[in-house]
N, C-alpha and C. Protein backbone atom coordinates (compact mmCIF):
# COMPACT_ATOMS: atom_id res chain seq x y z
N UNK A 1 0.83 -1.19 0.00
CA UNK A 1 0.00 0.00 0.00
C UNK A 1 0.87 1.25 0.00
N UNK A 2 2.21 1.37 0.98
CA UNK A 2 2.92 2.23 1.38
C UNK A 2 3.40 2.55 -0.60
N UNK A 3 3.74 1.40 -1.36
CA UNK A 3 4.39 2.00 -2.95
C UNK A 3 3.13 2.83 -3.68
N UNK A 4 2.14 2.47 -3.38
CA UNK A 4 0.75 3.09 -4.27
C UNK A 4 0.39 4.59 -4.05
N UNK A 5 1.11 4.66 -2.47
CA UNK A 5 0.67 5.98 -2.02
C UNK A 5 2.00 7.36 -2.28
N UNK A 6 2.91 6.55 -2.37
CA UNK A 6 3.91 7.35 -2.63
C UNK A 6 4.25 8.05 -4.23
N UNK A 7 3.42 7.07 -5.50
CA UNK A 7 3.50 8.04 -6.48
C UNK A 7 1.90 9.00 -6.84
N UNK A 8 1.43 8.19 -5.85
CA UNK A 8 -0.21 9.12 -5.79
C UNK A 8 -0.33 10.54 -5.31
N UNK A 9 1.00 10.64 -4.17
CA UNK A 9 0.96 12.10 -3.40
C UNK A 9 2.02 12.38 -4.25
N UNK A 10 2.92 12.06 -5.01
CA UNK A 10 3.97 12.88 -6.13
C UNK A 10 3.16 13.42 -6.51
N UNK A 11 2.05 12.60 -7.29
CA UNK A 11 1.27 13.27 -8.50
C UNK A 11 0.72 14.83 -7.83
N UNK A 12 0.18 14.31 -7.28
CA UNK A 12 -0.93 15.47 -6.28
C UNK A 12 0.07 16.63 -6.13
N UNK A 13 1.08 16.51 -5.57
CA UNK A 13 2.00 17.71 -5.22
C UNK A 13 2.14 18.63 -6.79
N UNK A 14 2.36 17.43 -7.51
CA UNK A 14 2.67 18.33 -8.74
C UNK A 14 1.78 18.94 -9.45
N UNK A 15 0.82 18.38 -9.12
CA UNK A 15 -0.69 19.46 -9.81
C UNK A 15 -0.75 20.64 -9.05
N UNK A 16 -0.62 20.63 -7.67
CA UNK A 16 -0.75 21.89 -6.55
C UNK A 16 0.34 22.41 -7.21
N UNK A 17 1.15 22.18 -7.34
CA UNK A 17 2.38 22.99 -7.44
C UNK A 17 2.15 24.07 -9.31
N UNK A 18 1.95 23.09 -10.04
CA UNK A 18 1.40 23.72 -11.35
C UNK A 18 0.41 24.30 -11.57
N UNK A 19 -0.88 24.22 -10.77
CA UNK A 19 -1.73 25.51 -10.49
C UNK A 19 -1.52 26.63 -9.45
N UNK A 20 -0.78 26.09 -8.54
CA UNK A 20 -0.74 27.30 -7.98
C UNK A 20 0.58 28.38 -8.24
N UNK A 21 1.20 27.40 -9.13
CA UNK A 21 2.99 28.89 -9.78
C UNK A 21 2.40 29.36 -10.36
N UNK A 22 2.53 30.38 -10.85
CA UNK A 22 2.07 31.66 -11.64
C UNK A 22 3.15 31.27 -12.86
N UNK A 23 2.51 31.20 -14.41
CA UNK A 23 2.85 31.18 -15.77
C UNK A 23 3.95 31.90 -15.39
N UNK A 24 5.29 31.43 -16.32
CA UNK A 24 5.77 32.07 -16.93
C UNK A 24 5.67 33.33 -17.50
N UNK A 25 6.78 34.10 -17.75
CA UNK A 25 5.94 35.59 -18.85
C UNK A 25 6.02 35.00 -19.76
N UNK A 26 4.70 35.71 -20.76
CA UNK A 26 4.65 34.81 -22.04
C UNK A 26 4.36 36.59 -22.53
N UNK A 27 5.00 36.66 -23.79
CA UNK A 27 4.99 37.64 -24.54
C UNK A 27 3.70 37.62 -25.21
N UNK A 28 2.76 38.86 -25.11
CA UNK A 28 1.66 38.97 -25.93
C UNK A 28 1.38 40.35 -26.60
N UNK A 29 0.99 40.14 -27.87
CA UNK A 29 0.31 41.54 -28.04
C UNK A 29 -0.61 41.34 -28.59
N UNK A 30 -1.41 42.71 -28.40
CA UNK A 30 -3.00 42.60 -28.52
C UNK A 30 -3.16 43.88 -29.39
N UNK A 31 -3.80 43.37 -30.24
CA UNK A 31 -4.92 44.11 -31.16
C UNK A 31 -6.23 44.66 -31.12
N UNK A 32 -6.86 45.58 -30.97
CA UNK A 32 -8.15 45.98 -30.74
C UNK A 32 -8.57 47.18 -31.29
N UNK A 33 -9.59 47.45 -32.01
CA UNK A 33 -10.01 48.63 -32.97
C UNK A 33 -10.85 49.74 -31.83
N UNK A 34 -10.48 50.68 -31.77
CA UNK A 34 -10.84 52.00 -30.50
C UNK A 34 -12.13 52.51 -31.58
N UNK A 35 -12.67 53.53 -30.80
CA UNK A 35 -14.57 53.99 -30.61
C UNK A 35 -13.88 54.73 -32.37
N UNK A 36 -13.26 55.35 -32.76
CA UNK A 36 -12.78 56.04 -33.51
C UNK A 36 -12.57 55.19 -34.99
N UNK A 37 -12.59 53.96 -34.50
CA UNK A 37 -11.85 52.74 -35.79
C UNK A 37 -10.61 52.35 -36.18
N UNK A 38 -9.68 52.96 -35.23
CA UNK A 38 -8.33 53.31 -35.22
C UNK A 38 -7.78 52.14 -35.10
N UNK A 39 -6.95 51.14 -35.60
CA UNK A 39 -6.27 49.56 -35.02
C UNK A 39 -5.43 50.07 -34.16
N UNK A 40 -5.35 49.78 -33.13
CA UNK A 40 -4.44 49.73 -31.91
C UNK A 40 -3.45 48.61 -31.51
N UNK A 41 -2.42 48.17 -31.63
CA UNK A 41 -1.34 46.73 -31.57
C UNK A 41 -0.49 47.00 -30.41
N UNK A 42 -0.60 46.88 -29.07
CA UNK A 42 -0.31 46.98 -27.88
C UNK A 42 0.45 46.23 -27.13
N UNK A 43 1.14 46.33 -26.62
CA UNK A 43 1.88 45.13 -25.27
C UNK A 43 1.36 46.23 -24.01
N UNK A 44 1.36 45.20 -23.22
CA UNK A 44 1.35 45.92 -21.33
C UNK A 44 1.69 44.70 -20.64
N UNK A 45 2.51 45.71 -20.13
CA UNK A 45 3.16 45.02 -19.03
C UNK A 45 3.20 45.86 -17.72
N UNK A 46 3.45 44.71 -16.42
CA UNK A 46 3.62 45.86 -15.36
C UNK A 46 4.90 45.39 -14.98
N UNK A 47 5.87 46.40 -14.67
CA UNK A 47 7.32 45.94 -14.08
C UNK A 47 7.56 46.71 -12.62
N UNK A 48 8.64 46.57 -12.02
CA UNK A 48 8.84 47.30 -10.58
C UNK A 48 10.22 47.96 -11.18
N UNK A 49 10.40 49.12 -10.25
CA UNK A 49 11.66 49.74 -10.46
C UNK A 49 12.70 49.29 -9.34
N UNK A 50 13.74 49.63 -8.97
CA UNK A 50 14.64 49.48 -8.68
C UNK A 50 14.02 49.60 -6.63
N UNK A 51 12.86 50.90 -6.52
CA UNK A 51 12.50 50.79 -5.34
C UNK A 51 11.28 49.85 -4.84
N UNK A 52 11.04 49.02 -6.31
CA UNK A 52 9.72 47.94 -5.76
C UNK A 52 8.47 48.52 -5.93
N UNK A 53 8.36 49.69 -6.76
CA UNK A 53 7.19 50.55 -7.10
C UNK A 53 6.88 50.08 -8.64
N UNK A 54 5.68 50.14 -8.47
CA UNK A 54 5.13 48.97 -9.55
C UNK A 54 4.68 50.21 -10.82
N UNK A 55 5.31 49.89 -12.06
CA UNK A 55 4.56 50.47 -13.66
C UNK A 55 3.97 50.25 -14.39
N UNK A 56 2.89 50.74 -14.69
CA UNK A 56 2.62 49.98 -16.05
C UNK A 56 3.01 50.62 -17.16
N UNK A 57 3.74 49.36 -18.53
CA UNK A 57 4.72 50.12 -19.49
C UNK A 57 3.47 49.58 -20.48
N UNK A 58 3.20 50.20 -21.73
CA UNK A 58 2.16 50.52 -22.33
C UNK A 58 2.97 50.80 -23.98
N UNK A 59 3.44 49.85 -24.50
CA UNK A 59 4.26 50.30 -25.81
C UNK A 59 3.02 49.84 -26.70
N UNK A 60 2.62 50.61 -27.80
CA UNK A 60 1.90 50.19 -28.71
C UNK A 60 1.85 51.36 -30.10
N UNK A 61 0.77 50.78 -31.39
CA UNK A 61 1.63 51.14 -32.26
C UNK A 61 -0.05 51.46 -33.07
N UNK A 62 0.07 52.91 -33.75
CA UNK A 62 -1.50 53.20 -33.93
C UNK A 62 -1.94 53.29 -35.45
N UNK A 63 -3.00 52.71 -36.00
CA UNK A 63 -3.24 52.38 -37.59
C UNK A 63 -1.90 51.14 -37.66
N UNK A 64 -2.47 51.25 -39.07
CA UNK A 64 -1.28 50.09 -40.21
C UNK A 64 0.34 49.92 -39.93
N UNK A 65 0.90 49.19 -40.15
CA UNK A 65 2.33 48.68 -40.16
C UNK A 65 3.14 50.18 -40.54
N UNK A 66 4.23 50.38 -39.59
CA UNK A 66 4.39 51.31 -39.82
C UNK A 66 4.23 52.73 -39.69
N UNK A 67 2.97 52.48 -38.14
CA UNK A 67 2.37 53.75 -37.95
C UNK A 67 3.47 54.29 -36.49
N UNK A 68 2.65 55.64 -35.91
CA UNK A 68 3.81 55.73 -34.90
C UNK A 68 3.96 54.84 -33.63
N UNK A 69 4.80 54.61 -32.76
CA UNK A 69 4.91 53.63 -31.98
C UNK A 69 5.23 54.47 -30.70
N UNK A 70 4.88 54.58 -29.70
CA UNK A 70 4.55 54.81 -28.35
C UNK A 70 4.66 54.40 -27.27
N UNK A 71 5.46 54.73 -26.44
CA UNK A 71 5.86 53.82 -24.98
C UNK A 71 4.74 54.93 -23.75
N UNK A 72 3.92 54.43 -23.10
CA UNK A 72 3.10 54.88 -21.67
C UNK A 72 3.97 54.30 -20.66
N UNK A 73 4.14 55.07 -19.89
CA UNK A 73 4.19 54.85 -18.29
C UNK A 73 3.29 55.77 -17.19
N UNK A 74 2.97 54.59 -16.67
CA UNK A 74 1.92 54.86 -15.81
C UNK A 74 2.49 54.31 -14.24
N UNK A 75 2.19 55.27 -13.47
CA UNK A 75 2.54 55.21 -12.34
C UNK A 75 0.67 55.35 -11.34
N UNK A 76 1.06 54.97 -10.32
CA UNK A 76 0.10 55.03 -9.48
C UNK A 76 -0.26 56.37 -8.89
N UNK A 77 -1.53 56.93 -9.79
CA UNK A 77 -2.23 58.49 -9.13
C UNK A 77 -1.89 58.67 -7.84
N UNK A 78 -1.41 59.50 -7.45
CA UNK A 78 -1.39 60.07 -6.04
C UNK A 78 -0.01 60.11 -5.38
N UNK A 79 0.68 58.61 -5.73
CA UNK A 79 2.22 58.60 -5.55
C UNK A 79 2.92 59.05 -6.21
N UNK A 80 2.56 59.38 -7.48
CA UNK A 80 3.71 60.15 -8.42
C UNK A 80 3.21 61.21 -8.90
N UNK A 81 4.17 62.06 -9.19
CA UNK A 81 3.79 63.05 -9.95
C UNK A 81 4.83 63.28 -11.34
N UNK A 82 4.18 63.35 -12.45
CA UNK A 82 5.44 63.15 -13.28
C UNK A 82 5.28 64.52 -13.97
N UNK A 83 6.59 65.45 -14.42
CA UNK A 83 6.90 66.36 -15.04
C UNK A 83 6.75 66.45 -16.27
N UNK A 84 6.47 67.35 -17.03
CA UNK A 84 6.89 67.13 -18.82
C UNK A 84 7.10 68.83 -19.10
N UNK A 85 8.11 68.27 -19.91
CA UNK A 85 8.81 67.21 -20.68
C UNK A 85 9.88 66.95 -20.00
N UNK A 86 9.91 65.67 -19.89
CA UNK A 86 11.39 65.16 -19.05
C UNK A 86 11.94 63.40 -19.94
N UNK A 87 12.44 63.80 -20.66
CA UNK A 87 13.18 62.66 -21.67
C UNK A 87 13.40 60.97 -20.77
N UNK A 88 12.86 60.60 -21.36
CA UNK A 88 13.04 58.93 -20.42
C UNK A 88 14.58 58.25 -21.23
N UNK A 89 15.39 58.35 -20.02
CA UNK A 89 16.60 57.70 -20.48
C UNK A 89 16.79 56.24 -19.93
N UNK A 90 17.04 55.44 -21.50
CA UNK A 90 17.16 54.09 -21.77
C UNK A 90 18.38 53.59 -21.95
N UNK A 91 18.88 52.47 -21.15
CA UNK A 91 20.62 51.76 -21.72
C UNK A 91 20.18 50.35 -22.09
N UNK A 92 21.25 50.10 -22.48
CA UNK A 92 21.25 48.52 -23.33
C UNK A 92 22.75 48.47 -23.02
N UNK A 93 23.64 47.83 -22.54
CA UNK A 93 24.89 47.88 -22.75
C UNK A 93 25.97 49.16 -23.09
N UNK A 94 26.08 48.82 -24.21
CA UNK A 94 26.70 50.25 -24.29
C UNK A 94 25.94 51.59 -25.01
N UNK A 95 24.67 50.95 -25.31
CA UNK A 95 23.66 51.70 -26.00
C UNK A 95 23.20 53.11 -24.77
N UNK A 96 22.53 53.92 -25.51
CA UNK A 96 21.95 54.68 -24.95
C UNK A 96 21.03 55.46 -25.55
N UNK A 97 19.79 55.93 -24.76
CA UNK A 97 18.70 56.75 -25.82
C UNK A 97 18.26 57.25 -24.94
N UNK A 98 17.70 58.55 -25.18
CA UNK A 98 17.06 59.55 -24.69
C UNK A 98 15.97 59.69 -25.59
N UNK A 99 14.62 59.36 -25.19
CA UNK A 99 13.32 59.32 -25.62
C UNK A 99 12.46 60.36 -25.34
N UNK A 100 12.27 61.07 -26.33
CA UNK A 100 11.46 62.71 -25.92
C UNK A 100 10.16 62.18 -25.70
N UNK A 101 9.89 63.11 -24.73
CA UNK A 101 8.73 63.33 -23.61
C UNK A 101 7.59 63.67 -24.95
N UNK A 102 6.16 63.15 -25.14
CA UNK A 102 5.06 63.76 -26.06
C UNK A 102 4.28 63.68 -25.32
N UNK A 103 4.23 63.46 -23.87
CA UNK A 103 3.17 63.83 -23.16
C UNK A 103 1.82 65.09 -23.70
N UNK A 104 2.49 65.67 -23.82
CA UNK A 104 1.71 66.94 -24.01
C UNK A 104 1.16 67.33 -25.37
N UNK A 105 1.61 66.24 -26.06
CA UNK A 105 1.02 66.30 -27.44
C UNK A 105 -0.14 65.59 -27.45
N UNK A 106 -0.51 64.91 -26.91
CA UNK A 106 -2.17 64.01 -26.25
C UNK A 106 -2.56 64.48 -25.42
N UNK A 107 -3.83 65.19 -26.13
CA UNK A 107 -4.85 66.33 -25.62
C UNK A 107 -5.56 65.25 -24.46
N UNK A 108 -5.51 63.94 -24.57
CA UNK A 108 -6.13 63.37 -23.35
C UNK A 108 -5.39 63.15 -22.14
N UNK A 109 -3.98 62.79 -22.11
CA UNK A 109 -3.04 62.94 -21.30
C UNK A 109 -2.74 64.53 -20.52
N UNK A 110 -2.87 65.28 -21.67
CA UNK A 110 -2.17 66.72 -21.21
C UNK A 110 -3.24 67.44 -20.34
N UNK A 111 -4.38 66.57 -20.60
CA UNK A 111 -6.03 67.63 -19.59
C UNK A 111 -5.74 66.54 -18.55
N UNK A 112 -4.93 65.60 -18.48
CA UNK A 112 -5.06 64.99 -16.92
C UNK A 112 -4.64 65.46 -15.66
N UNK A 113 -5.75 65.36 -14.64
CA UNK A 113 -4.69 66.86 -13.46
C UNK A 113 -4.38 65.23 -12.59
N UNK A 114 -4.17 64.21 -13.03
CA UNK A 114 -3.64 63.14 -11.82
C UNK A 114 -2.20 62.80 -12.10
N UNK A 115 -1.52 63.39 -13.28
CA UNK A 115 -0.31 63.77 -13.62
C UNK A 115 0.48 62.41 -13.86
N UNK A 116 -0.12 61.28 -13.83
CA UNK A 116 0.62 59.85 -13.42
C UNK A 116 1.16 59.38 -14.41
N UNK A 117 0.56 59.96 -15.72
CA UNK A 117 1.55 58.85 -16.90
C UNK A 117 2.10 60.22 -17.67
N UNK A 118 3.05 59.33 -18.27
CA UNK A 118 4.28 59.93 -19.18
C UNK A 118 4.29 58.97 -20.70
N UNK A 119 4.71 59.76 -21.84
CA UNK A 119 4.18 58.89 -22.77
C UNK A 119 5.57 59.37 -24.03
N UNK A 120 6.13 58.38 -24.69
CA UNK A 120 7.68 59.05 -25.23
C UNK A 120 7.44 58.28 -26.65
N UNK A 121 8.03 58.68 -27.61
CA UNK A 121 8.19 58.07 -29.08
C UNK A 121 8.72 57.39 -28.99
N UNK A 122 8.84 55.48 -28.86
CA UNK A 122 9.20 54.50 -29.15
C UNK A 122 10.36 54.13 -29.97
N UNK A 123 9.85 54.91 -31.73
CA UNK A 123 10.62 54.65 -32.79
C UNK A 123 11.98 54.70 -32.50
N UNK A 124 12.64 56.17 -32.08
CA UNK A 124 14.36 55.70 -32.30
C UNK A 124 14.68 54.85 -31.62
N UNK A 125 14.45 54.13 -30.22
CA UNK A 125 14.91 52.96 -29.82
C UNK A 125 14.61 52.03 -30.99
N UNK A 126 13.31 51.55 -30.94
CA UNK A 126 13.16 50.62 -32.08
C UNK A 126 14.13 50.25 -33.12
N UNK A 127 13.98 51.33 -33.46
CA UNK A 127 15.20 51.49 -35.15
C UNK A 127 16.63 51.33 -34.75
N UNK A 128 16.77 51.09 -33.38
CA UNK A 128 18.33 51.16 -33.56
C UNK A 128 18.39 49.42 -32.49
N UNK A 129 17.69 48.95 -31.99
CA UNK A 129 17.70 47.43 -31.17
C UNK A 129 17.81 46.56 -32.16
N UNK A 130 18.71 45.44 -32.42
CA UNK A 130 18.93 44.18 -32.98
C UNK A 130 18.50 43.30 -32.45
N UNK A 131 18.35 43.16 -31.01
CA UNK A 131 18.23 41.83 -30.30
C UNK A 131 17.60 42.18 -29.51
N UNK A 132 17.04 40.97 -28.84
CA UNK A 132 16.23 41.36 -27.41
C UNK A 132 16.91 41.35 -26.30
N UNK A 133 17.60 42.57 -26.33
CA UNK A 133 18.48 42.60 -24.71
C UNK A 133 17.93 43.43 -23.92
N UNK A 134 18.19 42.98 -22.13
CA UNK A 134 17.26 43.71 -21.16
C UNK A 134 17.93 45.17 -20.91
N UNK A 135 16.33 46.05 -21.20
CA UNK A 135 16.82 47.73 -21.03
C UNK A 135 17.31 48.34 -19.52
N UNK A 136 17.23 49.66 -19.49
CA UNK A 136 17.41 49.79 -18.28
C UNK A 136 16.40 51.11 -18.25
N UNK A 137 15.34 51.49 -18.11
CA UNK A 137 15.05 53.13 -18.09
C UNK A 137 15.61 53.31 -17.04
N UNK A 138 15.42 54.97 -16.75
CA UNK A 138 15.53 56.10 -16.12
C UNK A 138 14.58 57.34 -16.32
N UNK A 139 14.07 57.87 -15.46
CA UNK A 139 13.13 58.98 -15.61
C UNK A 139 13.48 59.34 -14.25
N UNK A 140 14.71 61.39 -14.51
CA UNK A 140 15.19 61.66 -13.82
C UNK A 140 13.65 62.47 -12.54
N UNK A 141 13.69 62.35 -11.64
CA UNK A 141 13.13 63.00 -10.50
C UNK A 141 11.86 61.67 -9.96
N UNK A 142 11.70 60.66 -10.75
CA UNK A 142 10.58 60.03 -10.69
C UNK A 142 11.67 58.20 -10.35
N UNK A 143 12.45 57.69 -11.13
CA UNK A 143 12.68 56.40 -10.85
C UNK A 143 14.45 56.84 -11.32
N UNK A 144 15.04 55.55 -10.88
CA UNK A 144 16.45 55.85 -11.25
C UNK A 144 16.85 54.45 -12.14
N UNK A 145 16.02 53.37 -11.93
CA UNK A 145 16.19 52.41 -12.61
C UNK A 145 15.06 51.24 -12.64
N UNK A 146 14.63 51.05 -14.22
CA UNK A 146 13.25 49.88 -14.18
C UNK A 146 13.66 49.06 -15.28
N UNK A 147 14.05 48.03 -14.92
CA UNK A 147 14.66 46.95 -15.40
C UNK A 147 13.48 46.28 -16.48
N UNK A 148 13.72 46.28 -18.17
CA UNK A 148 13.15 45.76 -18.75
C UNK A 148 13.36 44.33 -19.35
N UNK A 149 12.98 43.57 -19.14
CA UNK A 149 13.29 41.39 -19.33
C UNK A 149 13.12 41.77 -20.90
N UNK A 150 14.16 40.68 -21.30
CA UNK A 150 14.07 40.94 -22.77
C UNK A 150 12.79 40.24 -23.57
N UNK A 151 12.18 39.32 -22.46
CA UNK A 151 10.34 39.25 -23.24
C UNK A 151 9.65 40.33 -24.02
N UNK A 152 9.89 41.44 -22.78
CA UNK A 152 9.26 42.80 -23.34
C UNK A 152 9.97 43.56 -24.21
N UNK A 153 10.98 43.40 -24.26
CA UNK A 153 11.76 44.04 -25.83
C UNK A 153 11.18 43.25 -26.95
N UNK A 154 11.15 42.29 -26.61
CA UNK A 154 10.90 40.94 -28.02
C UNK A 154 9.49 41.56 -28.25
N UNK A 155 8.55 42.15 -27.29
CA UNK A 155 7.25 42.60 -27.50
C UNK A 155 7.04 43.78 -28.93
N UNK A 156 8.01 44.73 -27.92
CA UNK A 156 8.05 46.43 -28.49
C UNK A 156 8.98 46.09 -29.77
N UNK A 157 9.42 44.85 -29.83
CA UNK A 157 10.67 45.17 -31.08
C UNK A 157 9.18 44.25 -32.27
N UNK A 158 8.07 44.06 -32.23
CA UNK A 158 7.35 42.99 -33.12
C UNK A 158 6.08 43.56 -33.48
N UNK A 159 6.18 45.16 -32.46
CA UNK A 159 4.67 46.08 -32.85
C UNK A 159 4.85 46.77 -34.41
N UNK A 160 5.93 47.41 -34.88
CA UNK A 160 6.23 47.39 -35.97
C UNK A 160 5.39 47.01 -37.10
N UNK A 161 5.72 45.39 -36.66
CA UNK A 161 5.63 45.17 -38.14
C UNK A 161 4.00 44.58 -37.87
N UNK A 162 3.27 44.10 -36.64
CA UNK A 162 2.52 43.17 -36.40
C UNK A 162 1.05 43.49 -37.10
N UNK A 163 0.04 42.49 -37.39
CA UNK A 163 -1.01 43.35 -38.11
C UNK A 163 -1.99 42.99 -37.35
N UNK A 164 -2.76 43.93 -37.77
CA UNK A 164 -3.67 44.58 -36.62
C UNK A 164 -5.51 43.66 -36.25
């Protein structure tokens, strides 16, 4: 009886154990047509920065292949307050980019008085990444470092071309 029971509670452990771990990250992006008709091709993700304060990063890419591409950060109303224009600086190794602030060019962002997200042109990173290596932002007065997994590069590097 004692051999029957011993691969019966393996099993069991390993089902508990595989419903209750949390997936893997699995890279996704999502497509969805806005009130306007506009194709929208999106990743979100939420990451922590360096102090354990949680983001949501919001890269997505608006109309047809080729349209402009857009990084959101969103911070939690009330805890942050974010400035604009204040350039979100990105490393890769020996790479480096400074991503201008367009906050204020989105009349829906720029009427927000909860000040929480920040929103930067995507493209020159894009155009200049080969591989999926993990970023590093910076957004001076707000975070000093938010570590991006190269899942989410593999995301923002596939809005480009992805169809809608």
């Amino acid at each position: 009886m004692n051999s029957f029971l011993k691969p019966l509670l393996g099993l069991l452990v390993s089902l508990v154990l595989l419903v209750a771990m949390p997936a893997g990250a699995l890279a996704q992006v999502h497509a969805h047509t806005e009130e306007n008709g506009q194709t929208v091709v999106r990743s979100l993700e939420s990451l922590r920065d360096l102090d354990y304060q949680s983001w949501q990063l919001v890269a997505y890419r608006e109309g047809q292949p080729g349209g402009p591409l857009r990084l959101r950060i969103v911070g939690y109303p009330g805890k942050v307050r974010l400035d604009h224009p204040t350039a979100l600086q990105v490393q890769s190794g020996r790479g480096h980019w400074d991503l201008e602030d367009i906050t204020l060019a989105n009349p829906q962002l720029a009427g927000d008085g909860r000040a929480a997200t920040a929103e930067f042109d995507l493209a020159p990173l894009l155009s200049d990444l080969e591989q999926n290596r993990p970023l590093r932002l910076g957004l001076p007065g707000v975070f000093v470092e938010l570590p991006v997994p190269p899942f989410v590069v593999a995301e923002w590097r596939s809005l480009p071309t992805t169809a809608g």
